[in-house]
Protein backbone atom coordinates (compact mmCIF):
# COMPACT_ATOMS: atom_id res chain seq x y z
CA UNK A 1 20.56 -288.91 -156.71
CA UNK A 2 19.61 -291.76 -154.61
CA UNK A 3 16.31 -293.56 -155.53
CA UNK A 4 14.29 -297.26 -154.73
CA UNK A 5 14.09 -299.36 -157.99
CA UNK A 6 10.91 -301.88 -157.61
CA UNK A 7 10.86 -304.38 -160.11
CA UNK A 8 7.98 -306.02 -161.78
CA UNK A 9 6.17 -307.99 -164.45
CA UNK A 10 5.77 -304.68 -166.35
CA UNK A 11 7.35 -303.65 -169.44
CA UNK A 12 9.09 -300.35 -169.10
CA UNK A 13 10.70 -297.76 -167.02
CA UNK A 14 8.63 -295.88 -164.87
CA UNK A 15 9.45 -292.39 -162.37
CA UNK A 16 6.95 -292.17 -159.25
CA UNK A 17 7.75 -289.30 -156.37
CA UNK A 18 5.93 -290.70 -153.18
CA UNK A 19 4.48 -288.83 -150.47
CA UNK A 20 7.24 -289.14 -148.46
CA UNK A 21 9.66 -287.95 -151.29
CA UNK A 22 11.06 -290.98 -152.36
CA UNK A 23 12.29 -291.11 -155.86
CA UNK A 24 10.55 -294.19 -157.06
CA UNK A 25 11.77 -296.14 -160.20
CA UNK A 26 9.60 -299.23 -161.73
CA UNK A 27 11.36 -301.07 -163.75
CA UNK A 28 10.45 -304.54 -165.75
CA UNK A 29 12.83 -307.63 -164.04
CA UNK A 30 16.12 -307.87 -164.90
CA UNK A 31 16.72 -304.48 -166.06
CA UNK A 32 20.95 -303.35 -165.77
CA UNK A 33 21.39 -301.04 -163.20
CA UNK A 34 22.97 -298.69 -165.61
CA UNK A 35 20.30 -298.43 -167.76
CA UNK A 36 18.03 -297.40 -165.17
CA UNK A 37 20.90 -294.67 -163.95
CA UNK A 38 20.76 -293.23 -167.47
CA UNK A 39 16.78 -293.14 -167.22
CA UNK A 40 17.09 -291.25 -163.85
CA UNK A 41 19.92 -289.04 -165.02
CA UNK A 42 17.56 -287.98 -168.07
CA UNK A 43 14.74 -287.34 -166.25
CA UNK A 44 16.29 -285.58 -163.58
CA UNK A 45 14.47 -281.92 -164.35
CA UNK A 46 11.28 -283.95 -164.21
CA UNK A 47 11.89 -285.46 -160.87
CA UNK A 48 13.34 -281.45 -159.93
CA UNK A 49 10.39 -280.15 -160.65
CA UNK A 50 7.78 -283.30 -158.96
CA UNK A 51 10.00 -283.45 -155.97
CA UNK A 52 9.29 -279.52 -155.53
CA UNK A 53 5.58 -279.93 -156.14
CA UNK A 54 5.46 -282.95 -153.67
CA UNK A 55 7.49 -281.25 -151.18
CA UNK A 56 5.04 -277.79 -151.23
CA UNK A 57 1.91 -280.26 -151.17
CA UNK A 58 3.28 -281.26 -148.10
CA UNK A 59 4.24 -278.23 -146.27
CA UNK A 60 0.35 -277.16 -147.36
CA UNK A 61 -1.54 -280.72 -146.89
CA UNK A 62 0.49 -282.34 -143.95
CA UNK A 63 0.08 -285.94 -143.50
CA UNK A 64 -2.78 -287.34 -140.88
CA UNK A 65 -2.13 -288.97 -137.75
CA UNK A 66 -3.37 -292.11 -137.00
CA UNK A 67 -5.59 -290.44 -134.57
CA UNK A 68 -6.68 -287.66 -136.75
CA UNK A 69 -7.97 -290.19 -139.33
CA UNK A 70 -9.57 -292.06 -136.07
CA UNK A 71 -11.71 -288.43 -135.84
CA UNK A 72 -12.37 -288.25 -139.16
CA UNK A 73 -13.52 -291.59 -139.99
CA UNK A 74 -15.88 -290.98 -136.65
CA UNK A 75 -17.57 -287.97 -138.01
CA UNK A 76 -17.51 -289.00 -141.37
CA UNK A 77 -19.53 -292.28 -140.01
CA UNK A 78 -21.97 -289.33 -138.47
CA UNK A 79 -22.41 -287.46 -141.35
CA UNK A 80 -22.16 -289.15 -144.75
CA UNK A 81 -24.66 -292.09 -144.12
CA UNK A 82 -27.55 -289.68 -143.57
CA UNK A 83 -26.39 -287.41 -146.31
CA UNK A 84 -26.98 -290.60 -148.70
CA UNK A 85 -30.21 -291.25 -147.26
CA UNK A 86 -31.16 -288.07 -148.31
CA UNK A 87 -29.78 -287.89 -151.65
CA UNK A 88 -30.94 -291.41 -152.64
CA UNK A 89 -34.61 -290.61 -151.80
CA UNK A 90 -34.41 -287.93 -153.84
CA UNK A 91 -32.44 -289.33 -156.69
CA UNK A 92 -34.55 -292.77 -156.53
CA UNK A 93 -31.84 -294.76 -156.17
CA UNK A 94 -30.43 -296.70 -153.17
CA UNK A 95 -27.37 -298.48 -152.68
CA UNK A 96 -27.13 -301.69 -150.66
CA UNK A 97 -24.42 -300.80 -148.16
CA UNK A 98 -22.37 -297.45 -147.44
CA UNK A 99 -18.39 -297.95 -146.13
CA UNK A 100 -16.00 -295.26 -144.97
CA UNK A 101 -12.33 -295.78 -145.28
CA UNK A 102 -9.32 -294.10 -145.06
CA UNK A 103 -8.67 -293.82 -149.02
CA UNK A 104 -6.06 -291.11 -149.90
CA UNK A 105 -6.60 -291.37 -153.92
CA UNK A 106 -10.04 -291.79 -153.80
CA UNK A 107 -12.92 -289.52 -151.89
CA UNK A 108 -15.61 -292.34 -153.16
CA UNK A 109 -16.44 -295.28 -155.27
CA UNK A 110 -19.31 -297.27 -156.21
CA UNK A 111 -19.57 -300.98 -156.56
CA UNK A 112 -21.34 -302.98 -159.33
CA UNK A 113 -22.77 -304.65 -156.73
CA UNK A 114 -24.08 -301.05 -155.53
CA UNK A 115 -21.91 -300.68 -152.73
CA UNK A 116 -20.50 -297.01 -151.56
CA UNK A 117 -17.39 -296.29 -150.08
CA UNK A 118 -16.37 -293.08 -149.31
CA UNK A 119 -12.98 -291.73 -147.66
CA UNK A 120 -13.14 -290.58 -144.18
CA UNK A 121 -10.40 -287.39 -145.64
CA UNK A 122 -13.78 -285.59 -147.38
CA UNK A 123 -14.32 -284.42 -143.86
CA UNK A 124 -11.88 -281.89 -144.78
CA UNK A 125 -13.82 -280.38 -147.24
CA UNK A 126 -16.84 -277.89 -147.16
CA UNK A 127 -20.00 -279.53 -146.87
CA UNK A 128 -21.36 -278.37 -150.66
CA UNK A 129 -17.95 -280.91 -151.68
CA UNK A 130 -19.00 -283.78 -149.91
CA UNK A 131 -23.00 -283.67 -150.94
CA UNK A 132 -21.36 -283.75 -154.45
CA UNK A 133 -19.01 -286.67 -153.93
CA UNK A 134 -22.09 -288.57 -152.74
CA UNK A 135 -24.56 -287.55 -155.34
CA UNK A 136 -21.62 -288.65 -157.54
CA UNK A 137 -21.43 -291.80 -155.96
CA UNK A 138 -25.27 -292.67 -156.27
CA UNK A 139 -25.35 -291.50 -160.17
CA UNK A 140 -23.04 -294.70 -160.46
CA UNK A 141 -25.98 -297.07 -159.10
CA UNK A 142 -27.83 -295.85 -162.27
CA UNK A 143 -25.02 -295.18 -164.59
CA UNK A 144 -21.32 -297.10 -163.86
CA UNK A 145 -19.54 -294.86 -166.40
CA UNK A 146 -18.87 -291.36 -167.06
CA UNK A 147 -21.22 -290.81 -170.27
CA UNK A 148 -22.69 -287.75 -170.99
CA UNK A 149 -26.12 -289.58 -169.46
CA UNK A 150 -24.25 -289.97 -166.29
CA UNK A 151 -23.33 -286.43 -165.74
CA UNK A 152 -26.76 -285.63 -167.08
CA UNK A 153 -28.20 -287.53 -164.10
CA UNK A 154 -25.58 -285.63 -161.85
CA UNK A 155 -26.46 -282.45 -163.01
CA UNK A 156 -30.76 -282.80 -162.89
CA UNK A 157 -29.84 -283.15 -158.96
CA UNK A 158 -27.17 -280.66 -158.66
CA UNK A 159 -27.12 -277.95 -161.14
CA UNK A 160 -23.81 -276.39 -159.45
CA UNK A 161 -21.63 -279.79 -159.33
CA UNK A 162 -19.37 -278.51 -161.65
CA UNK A 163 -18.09 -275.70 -158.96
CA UNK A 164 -18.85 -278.35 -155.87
CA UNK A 165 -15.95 -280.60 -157.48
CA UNK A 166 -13.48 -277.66 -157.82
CA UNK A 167 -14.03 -277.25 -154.27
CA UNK A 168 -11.63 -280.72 -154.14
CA UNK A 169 -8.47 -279.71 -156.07
C-alpha cells in the first residue's frame, strides 16, 4: 500500500485520506519506517473503508475548476453581502467587513474583530442554507461560542435552522 509520511513536531501517528486519495501518514520526527508500516498495515480496513467513502464523495461532489470557483466567488460577491445586510438589520447586529473565499472546510466564520468570511462553495446550496450560514455567522458578533444562548439567538431569528443546516451535509 503506498502512502506519503509527513513528519512533524507532533507526538503520534496519525492516518489522513486526502481529496485526491492519497493515503496520508503524520508521524512525530524521527519515527522508523517500520513502525509506521506496522501502523498502516493495522489500520488498513480503516483506510479500506475511508478510501471508499472518499472515492464515492468524489464521483458525487467532483472537484471545482479554477474557473468554476471564479463563478462562484462572483455570484457569491452578488448575493451574500446583501443577504447580511438584511439579516443584520434585523438581528441588530453588524459586522465590520464581509469576505468571500474559496474555503472548502469551512462555509463561514466570524472574527473577534467582527469580521465575516464566507466560502464562495455555499453557492451550491439552496438559498434557505445559505440565509442560515449567515444568520449563523452574525449570532457570532453577539455570541463567539456555541452556548445554548448562542443557538438561542439563532433560533429567535430562524425558528427552522435546525433543518436549514441539514440542507449542508
Amino acid at each position: 500500500m503506498d502512502y506519503k509520511i509527513i513528519y512533524s513536531k507532533r507526538r503520534t501517528l496519525a492516518l489522513q485520506i486526502s481529496q485526491d486519495c492519497e493515503i496520508l501518514i503524520r508521524a512525530p520526527f524521527k519515527t522508523p519506517k517500520n513502525i509506521i508500516d506496522d501502523f498502516v498495515i493495522s489500520h488498513s480496513e480503516w483506510i479500506k473503508t475511508h478510501l471508499e467513502r472518499r472515492k464515492l464523495l468524489n464521483e458525487k461532489y467532483p472537484p471545482l475548476s479554477d474557473d468554476e470557483i471564479k463563478h462562484l466567488k462572483i455570484k457569491a460577491m452578488k448575493t451574500i453581502p446583501s443577504r447580511v445586510e438584511y439579516f443584520s438589520k434585523i438581528m441588530g447586529v453588524f459586522p465590520v467587513g464581509v469576505s468571500i473565499n474559496s474555503a472548502k472546510k469551512r462555509f463561514g466564520s466570524c472574527s473577534s474583530r467582527g469580521r465575516l468570511n464566507f466560502s464562495c462553495r455555499l453557492m451550491l446550496y439552496p438559498d434557505e442554507a445559505v440565509d442560515y450560514v449567515v444568520v449563523h455567522e452574525l449570532a457570532h458578533l453577539k455570541h463567539l461560542d456555541h452556548s445554548k444562548s448562542f443557538w438561542s439567538f439563532v433560533e429567535r431569528f430562524m425558528p427552522d435552522y435546525r433543518e436549514r443546516k441539514n440542507l449542508l451535509k
